[in-house]
N, C-alpha and C. Protein backbone atom coordinates (compact mmCIF):
# COMPACT_ATOMS: atom_id res chain seq x y z
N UNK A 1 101.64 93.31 100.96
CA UNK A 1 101.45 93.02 102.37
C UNK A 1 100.22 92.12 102.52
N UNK A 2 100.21 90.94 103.56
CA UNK A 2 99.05 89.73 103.90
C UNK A 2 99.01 90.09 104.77
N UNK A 3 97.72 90.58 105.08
CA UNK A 3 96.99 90.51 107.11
C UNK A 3 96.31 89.39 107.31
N UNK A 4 96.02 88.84 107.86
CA UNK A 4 95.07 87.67 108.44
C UNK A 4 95.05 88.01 109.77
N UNK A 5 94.46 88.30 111.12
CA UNK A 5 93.73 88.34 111.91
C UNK A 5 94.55 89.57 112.31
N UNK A 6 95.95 89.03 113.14
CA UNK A 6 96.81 90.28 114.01
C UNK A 6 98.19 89.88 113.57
N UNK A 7 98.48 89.40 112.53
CA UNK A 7 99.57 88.85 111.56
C UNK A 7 99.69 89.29 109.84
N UNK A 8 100.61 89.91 109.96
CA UNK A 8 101.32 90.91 108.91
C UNK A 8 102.27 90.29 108.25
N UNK A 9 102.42 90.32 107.22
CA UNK A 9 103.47 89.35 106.19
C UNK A 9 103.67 90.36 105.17
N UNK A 10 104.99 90.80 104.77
CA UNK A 10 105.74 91.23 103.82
C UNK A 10 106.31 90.46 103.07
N UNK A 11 105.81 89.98 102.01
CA UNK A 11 106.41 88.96 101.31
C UNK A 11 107.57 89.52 100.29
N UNK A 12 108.09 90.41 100.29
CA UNK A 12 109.00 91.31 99.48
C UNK A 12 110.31 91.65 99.89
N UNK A 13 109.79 92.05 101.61
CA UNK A 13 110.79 92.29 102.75
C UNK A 13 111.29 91.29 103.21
N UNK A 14 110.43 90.25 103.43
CA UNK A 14 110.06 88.84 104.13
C UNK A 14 110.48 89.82 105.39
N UNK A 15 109.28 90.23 105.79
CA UNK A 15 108.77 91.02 106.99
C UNK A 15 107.82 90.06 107.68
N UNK A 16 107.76 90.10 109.30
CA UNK A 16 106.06 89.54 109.81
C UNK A 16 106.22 90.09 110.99
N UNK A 17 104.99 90.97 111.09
CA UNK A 17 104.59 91.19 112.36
C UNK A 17 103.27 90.27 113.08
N UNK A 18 102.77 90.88 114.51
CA UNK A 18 101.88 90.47 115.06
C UNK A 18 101.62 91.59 116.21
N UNK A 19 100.81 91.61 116.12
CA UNK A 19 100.08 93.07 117.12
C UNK A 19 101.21 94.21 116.94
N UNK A 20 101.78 94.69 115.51
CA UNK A 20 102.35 95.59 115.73
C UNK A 20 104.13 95.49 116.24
N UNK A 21 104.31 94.02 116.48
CA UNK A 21 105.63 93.71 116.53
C UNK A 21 106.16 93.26 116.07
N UNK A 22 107.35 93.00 115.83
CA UNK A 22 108.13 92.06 114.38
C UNK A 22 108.54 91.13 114.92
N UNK A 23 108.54 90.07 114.45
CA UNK A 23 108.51 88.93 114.76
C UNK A 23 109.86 88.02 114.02
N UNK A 24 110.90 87.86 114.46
CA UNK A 24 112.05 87.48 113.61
C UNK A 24 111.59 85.69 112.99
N UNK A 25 111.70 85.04 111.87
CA UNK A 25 111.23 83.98 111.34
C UNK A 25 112.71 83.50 110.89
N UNK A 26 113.16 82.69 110.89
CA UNK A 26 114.04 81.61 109.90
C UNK A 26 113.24 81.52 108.34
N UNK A 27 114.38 81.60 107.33
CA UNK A 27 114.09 81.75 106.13
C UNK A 27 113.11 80.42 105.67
N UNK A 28 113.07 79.02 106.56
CA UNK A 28 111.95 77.87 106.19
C UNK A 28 110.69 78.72 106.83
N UNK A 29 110.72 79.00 108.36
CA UNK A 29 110.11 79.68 109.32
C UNK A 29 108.83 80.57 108.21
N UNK A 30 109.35 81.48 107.79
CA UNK A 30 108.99 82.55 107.13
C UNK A 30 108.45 81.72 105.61
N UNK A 31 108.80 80.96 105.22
CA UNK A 31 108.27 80.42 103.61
C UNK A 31 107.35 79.15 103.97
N UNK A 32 107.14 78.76 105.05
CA UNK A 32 106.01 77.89 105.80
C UNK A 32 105.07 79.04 106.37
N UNK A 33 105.14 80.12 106.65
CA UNK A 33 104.12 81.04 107.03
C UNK A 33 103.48 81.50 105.89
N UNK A 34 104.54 81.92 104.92
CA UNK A 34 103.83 82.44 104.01
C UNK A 34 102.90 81.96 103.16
N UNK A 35 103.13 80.11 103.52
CA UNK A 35 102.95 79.61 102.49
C UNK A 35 100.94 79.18 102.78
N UNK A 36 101.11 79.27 104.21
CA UNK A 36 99.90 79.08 104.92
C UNK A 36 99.13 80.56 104.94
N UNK A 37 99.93 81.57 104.99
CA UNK A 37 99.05 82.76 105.34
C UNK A 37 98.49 83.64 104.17
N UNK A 38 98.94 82.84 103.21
CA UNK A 38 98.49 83.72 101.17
C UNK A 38 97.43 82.49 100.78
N UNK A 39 97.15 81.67 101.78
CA UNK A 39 95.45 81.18 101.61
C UNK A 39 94.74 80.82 102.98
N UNK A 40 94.66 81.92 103.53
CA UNK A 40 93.33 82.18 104.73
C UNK A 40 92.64 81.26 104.29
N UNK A 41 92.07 80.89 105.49
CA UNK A 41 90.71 79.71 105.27
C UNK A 41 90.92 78.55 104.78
N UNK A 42 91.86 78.35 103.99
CA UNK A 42 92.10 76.79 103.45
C UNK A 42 92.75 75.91 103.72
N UNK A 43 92.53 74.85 103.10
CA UNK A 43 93.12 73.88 104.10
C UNK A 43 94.73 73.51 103.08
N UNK A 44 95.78 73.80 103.41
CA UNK A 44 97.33 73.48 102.56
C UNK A 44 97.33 71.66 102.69
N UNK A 45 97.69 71.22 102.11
CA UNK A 45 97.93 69.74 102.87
C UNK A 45 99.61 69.38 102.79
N UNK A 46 100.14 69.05 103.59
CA UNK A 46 101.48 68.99 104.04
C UNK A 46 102.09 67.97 102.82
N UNK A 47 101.55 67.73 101.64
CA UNK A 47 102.72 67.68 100.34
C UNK A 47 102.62 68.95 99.81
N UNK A 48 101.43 69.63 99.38
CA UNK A 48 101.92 71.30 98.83
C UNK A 48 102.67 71.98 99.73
N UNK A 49 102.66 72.40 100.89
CA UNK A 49 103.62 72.42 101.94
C UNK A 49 105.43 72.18 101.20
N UNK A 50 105.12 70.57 101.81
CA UNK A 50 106.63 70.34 101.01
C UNK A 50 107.19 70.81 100.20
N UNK A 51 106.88 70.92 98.86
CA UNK A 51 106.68 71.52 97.75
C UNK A 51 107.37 72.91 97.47
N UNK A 52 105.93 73.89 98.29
CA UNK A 52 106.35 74.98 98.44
C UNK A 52 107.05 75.38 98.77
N UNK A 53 107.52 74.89 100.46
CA UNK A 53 108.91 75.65 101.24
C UNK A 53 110.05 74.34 100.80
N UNK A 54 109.80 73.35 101.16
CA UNK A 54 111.31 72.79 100.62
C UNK A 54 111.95 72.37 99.24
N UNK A 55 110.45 72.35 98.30
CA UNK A 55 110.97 72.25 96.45
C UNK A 55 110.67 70.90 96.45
N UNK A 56 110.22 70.51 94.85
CA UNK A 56 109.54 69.69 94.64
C UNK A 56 110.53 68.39 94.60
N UNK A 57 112.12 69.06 94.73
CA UNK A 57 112.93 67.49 94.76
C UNK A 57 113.67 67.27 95.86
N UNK A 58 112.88 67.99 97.09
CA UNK A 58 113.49 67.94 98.46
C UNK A 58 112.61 66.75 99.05
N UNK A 59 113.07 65.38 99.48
CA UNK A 59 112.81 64.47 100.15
C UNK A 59 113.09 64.52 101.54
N UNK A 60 111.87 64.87 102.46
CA UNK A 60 111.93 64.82 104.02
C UNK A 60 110.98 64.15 104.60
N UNK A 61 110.68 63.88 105.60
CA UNK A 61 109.87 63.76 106.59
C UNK A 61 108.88 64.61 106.64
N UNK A 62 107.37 64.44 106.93
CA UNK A 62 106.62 65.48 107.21
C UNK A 62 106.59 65.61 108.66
N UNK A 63 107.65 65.49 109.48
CA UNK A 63 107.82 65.45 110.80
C UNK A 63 108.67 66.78 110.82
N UNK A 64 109.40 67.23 109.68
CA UNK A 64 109.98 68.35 109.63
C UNK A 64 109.04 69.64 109.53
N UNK A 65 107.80 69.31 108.99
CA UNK A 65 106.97 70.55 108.81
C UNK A 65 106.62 70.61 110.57
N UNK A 66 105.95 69.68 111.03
CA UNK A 66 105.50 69.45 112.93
C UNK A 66 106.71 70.76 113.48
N UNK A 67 108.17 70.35 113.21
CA UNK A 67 109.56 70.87 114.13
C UNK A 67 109.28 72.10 113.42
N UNK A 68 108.93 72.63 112.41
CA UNK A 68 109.17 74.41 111.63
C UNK A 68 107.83 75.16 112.81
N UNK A 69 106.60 74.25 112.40
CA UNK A 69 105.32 74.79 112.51
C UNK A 69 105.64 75.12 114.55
N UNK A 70 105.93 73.81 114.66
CA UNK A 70 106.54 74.26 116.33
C UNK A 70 106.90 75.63 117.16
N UNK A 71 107.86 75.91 116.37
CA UNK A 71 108.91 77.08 115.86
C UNK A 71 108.02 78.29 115.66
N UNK A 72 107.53 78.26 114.55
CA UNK A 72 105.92 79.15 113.93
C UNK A 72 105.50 79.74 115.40
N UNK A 73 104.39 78.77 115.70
CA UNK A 73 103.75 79.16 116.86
C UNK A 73 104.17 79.52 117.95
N UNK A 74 105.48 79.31 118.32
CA UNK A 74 105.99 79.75 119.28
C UNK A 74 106.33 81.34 119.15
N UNK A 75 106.58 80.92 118.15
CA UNK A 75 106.89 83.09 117.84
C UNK A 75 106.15 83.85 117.44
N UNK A 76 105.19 83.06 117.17
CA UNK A 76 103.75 83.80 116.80
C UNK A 76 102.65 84.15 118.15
N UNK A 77 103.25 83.47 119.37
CA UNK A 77 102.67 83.26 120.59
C UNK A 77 101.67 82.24 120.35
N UNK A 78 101.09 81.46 119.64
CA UNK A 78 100.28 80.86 119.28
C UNK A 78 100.25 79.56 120.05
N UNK A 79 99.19 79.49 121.06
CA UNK A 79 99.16 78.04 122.10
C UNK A 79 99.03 76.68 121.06
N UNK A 80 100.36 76.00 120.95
CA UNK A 80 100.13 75.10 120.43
C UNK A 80 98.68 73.92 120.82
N UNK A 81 98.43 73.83 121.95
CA UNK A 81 97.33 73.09 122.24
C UNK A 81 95.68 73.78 122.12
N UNK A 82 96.05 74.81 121.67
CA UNK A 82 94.68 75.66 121.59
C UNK A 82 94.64 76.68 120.74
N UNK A 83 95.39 76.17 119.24
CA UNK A 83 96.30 77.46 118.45
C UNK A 83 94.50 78.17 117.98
N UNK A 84 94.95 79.80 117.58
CA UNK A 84 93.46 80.58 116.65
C UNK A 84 94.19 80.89 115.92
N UNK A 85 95.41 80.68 115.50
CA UNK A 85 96.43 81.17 114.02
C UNK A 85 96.25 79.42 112.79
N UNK A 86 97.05 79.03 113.42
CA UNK A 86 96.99 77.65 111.85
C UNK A 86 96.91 76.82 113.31
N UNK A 87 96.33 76.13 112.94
CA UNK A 87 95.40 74.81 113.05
C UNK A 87 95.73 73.51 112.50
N UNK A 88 96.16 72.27 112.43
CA UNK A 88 96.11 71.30 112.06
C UNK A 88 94.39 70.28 112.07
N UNK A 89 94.61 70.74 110.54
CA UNK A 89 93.32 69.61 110.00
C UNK A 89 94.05 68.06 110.03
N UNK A 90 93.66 67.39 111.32
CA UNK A 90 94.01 65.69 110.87
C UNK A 90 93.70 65.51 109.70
N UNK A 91 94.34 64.49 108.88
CA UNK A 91 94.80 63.59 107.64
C UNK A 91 94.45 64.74 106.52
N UNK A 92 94.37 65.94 106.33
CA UNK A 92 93.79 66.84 105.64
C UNK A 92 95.36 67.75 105.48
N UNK A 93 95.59 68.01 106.68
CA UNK A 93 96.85 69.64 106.52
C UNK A 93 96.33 70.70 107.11
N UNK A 94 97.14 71.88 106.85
CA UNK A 94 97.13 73.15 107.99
C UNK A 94 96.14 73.95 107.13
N UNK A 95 95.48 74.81 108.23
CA UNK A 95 95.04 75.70 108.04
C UNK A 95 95.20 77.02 108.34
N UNK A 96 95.46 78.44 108.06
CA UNK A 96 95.87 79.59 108.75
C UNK A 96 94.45 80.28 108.46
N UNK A 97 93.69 80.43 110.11
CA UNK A 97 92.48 80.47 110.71
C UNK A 97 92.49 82.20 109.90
N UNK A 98 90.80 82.29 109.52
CA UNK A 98 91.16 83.21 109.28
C UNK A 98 90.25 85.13 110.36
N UNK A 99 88.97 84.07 111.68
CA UNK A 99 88.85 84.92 112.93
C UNK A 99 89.45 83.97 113.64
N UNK A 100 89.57 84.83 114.78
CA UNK A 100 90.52 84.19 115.85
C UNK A 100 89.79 84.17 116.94
C-alpha cells in the first residue's frame, strides 16, 4: 500500500482511495497514478511517464498524458488550476506533491 497525503494506492489490487473513498481509475488512469505516486516529491518527466504506463515501444503524443492526467484529477477532486496532488513542473514533468 502507497499513502501520499489523503491518497491510497494498492498496487496489487490496483485499489485507490482518497479520504477514505474509492476512487474508480481506468487501467492507463491507475498506471499514470501509480506511476507518479511510488515517487513522492519527484519530479517524473513525461518520457519515463511514457515508458512506464504506455511501454517503451508505444509511440504517442505527450498530449495523451495532459487527456489521462485530466481524468486523474478530476477523480481525485484535484483543482486542475490550483492542483496540491501532482503538479506540472513546466519543461521538467509531473510531480505527485508530497504536503498538500
Amino acid at each position: 500500500m502507497i499513502t501520499v497525503q489523503d491518497v491510497s494506492l494498492d498496487p496489487v489490487a490496483r485499489r485507490v482511495w482518497r479520504d477514505d473513498v474509492e476512487v474508480q481509475l481506468s487501467r492507463m488512469e491507475f498506471d499514470l497514478l501509480h506511476a507518479l505516486i511510488s515517487c513522492p516529491g519527484e519530479i517524473v518527466s513525461r518520457d519515463d511517464l511514457m515508458r512506464r504506463v504506455w511501454g517503451a515501444t508505444f509511440y504517442t503524443s505527450s498530449k495523451t498524458i495532459d487527456v489521462h492526467l485530466g481524468w486523474v484529477r478530476r477523480k481525485l477532486g484535484d483543482d486542475s488550476r490550483n492542483p496540491s496532488l501532482i503538479t506540472t513542473i513546466r519543461g521538467r514533468g509531473l510531480r505527485f506533491e508530497v504536503g498538500g
